[in-house]
N, C-alpha and C. Protein backbone atom coordinates (compact mmCIF):
# COMPACT_ATOMS: atom_id res chain seq x y z
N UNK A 1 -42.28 37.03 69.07
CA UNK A 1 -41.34 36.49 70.03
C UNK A 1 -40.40 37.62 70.47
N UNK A 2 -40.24 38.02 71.57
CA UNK A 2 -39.15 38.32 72.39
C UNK A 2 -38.36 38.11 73.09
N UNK A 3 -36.76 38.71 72.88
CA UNK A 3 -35.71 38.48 73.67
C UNK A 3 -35.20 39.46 74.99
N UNK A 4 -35.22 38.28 75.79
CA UNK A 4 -34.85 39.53 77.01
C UNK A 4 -33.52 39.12 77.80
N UNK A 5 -32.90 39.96 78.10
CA UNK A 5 -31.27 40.06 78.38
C UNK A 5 -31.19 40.73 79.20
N UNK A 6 -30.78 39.84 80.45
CA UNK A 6 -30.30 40.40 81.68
C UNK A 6 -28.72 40.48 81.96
N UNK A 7 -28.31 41.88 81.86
CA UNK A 7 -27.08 41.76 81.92
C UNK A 7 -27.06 42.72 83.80
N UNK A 8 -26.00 41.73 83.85
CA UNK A 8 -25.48 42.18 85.11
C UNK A 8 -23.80 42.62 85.20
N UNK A 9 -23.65 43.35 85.85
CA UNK A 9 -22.09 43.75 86.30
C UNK A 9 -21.81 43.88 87.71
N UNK A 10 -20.92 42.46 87.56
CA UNK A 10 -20.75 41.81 88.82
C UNK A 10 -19.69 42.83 89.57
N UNK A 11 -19.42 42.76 90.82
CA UNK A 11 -18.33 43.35 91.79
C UNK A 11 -17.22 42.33 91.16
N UNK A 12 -15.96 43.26 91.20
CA UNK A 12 -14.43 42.29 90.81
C UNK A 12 -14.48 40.95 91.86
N UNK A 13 -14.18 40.00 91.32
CA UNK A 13 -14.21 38.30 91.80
C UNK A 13 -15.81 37.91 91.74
N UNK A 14 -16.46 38.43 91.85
CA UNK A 14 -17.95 38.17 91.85
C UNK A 14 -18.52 37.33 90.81
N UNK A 15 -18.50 37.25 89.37
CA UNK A 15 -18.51 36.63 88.11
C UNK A 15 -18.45 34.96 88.30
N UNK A 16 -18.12 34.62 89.13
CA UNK A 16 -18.19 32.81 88.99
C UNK A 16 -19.16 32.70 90.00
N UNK A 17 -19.24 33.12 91.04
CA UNK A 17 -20.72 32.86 92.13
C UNK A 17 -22.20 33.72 91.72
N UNK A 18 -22.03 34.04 90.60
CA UNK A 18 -22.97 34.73 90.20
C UNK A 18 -23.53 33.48 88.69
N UNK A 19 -22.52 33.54 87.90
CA UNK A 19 -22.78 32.08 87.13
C UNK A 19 -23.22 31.33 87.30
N UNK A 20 -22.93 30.82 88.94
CA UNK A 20 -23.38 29.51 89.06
C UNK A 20 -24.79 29.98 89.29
N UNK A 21 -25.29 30.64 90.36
CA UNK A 21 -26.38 30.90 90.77
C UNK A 21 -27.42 30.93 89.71
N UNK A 22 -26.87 31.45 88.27
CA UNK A 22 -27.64 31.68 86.82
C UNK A 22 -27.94 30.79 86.46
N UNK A 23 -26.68 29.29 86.53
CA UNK A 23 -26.79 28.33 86.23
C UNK A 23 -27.94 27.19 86.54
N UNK A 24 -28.38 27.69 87.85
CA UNK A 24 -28.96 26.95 89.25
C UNK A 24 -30.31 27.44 88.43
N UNK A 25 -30.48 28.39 88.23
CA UNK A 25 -31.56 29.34 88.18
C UNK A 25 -31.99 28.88 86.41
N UNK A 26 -31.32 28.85 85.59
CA UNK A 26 -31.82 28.12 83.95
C UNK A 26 -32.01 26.55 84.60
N UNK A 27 -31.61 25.89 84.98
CA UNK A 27 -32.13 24.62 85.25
C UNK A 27 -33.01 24.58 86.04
N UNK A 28 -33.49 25.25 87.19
CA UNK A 28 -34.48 25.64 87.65
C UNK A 28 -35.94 26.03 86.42
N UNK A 29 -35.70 26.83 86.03
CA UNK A 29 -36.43 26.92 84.88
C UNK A 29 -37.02 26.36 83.87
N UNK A 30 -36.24 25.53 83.19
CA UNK A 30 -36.56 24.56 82.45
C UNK A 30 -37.34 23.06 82.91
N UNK A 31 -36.89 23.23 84.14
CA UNK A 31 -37.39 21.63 85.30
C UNK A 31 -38.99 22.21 85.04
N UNK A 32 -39.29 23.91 85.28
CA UNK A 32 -40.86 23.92 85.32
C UNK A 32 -41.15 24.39 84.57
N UNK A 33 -40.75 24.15 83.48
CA UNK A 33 -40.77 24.35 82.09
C UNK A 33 -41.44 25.71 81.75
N UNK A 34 -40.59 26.97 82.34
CA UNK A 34 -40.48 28.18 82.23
C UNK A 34 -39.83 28.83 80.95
N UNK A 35 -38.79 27.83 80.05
CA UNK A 35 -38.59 28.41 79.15
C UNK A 35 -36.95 28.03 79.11
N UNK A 36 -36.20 28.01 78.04
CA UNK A 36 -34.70 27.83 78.39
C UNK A 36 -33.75 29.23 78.49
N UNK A 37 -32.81 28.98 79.40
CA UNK A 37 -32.02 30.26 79.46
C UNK A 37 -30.72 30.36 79.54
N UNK A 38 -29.89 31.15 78.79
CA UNK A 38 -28.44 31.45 77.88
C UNK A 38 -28.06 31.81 79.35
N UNK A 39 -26.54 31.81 79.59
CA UNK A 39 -25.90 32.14 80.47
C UNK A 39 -24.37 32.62 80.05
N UNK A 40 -23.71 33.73 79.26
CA UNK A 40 -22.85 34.64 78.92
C UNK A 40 -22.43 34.93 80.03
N UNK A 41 -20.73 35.24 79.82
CA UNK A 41 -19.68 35.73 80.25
C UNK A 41 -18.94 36.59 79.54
N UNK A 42 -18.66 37.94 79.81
CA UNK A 42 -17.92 38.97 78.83
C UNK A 42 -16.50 38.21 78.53
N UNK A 43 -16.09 37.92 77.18
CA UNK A 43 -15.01 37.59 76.56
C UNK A 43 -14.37 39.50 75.76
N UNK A 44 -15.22 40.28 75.46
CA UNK A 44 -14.94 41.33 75.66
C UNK A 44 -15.92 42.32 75.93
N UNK A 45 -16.15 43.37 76.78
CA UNK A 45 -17.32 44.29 77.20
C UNK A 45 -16.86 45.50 77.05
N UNK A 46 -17.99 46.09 77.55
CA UNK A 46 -18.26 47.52 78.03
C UNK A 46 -17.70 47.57 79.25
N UNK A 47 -17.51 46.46 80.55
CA UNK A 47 -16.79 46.64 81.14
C UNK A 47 -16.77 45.25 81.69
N UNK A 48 -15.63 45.16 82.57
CA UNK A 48 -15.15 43.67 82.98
C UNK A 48 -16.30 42.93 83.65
N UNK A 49 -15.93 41.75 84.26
CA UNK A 49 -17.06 41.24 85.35
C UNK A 49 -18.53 41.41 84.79
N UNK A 50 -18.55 41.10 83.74
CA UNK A 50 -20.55 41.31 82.87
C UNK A 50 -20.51 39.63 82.92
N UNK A 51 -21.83 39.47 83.15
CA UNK A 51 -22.50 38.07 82.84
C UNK A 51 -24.00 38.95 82.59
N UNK A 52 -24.53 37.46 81.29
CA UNK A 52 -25.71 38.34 80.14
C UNK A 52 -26.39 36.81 80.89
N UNK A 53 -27.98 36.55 80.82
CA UNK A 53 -28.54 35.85 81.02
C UNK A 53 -29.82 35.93 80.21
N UNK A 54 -30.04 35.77 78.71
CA UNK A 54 -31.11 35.87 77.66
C UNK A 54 -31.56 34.71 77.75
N UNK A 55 -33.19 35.22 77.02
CA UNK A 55 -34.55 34.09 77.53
C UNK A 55 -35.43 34.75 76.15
N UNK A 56 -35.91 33.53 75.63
CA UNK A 56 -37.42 33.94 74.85
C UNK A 56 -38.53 34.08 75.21
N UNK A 57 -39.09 34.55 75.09
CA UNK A 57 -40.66 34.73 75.53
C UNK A 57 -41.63 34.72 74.61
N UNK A 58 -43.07 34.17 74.67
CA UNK A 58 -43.76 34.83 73.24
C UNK A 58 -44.05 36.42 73.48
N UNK A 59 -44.21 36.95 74.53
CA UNK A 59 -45.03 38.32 74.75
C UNK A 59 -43.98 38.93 75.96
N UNK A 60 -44.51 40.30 76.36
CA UNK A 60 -44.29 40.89 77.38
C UNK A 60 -45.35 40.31 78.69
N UNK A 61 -46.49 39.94 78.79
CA UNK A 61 -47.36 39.53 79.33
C UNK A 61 -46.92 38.23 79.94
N UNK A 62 -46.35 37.52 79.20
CA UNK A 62 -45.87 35.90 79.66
C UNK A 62 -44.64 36.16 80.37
N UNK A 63 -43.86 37.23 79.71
CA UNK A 63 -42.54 37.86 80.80
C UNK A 63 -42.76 37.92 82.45
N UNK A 64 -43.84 39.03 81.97
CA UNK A 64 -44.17 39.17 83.61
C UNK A 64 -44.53 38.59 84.07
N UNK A 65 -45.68 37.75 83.75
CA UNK A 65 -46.30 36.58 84.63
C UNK A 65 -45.11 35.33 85.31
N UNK A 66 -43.86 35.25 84.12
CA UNK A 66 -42.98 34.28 84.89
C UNK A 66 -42.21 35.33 85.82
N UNK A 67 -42.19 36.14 85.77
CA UNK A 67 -41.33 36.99 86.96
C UNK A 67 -42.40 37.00 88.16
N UNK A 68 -43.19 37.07 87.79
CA UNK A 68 -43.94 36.93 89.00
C UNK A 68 -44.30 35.49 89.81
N UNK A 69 -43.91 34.26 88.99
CA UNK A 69 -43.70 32.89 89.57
C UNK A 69 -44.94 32.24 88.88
N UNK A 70 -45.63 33.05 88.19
CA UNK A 70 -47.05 32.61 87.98
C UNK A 70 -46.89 30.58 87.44
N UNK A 71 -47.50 29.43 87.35
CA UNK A 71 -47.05 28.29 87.10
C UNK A 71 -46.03 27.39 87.78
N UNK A 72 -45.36 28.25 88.57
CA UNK A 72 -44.46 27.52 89.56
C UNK A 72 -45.07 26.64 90.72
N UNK A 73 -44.13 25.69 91.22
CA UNK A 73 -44.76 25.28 92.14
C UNK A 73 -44.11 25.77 93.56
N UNK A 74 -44.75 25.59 94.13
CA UNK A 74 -44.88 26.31 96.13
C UNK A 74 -42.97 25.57 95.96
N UNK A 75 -42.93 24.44 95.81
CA UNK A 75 -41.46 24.20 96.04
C UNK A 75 -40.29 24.90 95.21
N UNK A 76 -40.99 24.90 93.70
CA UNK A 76 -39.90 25.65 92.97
C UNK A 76 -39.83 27.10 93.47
N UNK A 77 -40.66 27.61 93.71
CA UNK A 77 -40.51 29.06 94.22
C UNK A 77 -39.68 29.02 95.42
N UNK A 78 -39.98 28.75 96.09
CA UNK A 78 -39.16 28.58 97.31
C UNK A 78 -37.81 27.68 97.03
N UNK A 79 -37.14 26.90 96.14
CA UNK A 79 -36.07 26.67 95.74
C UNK A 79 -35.03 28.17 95.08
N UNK A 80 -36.17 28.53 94.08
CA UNK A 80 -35.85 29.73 93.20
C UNK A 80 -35.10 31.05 94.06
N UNK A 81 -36.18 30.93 95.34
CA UNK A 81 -35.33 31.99 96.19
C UNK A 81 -34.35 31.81 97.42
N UNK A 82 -33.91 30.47 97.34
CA UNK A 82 -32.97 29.95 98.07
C UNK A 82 -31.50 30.61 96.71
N UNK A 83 -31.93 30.05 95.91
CA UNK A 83 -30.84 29.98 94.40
C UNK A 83 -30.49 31.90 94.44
N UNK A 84 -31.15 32.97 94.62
CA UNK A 84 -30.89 33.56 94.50
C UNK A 84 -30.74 34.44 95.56
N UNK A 85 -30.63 33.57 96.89
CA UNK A 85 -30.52 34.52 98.31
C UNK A 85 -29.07 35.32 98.21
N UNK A 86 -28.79 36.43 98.11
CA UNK A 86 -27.70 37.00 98.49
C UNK A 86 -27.06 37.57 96.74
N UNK A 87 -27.44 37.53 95.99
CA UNK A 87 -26.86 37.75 94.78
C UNK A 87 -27.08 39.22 94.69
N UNK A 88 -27.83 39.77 95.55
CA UNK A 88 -27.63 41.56 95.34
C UNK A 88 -26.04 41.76 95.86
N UNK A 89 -24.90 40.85 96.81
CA UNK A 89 -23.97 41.01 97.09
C UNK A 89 -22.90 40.84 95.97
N UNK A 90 -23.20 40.49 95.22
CA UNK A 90 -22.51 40.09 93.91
C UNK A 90 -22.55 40.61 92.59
N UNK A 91 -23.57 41.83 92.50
CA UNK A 91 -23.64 43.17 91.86
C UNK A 91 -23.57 44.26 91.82
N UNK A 92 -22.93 45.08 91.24
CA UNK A 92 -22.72 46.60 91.18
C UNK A 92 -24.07 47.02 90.63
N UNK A 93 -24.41 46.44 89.54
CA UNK A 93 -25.98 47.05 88.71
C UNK A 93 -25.85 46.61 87.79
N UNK A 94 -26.98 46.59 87.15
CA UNK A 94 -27.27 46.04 85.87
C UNK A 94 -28.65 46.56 84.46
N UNK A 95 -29.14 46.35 83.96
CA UNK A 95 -30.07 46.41 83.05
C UNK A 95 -30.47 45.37 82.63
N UNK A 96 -31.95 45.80 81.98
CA UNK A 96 -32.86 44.66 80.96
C UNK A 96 -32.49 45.28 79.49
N UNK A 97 -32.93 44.20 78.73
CA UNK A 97 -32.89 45.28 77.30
C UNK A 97 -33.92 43.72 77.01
N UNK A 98 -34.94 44.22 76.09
CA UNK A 98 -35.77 43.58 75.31
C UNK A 98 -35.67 43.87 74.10
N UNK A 99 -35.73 43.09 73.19
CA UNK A 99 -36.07 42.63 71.60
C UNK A 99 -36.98 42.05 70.78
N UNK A 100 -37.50 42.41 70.02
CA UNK A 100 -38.38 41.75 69.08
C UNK A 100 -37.64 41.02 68.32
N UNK A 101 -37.53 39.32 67.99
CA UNK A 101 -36.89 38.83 67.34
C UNK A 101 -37.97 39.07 65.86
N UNK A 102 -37.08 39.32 64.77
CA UNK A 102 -37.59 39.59 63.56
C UNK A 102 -37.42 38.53 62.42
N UNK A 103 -36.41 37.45 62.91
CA UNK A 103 -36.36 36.33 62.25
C UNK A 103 -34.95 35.57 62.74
């Protein structure tokens, strides 16, 4: 099993329209039963304005295949990228970091 953690660092005020969109986007997910997904807010960081968005996976293989929409339906996909139209406006940059959960 692996953990994967999308952390983002939002532009200053950016952090609550970016939440929600995360928010939109784990319930999205779970509706097509993609998997459930954590939605973090820095209470303290590396730097202000961070929201973390971690997910399990069994593999790297099943990673990609849901990034790629693979199992979705024609509507959820096209919901999925309504949910995330414009959210490059609401980031400075960000990283992945993956994990092997070990227990």
């Amino acid at each position: 099993m692996l953990l994967v953690r999308e952390i983002m660092y939002c532009k200053p005020g950016k952090v609550r329209p970016m939440v929600e969109k995360s928010l939109a986007m784990a319930k999205l997910m779970q509706k097509s039963n993609m998997g459930k997904m954590r939605v973090l807010t820095d209470f303290c960081a590396d730097r202000y304005w961070t929201i973390v968005m971690e997910m399990e996976t069994p593999s790297l293989q099943a990673f990609e295949q849901m990034m790629e929409g693979q199992g979705q339906s024609e509507q959820d996909t096209k919901e999925f990228e309504n949910i995330m139209k414009g959210y490059h406006d609401l980031i400075d940059h960000g990283r992945r970091e993956i994990y092997k959960v070990e227990g």
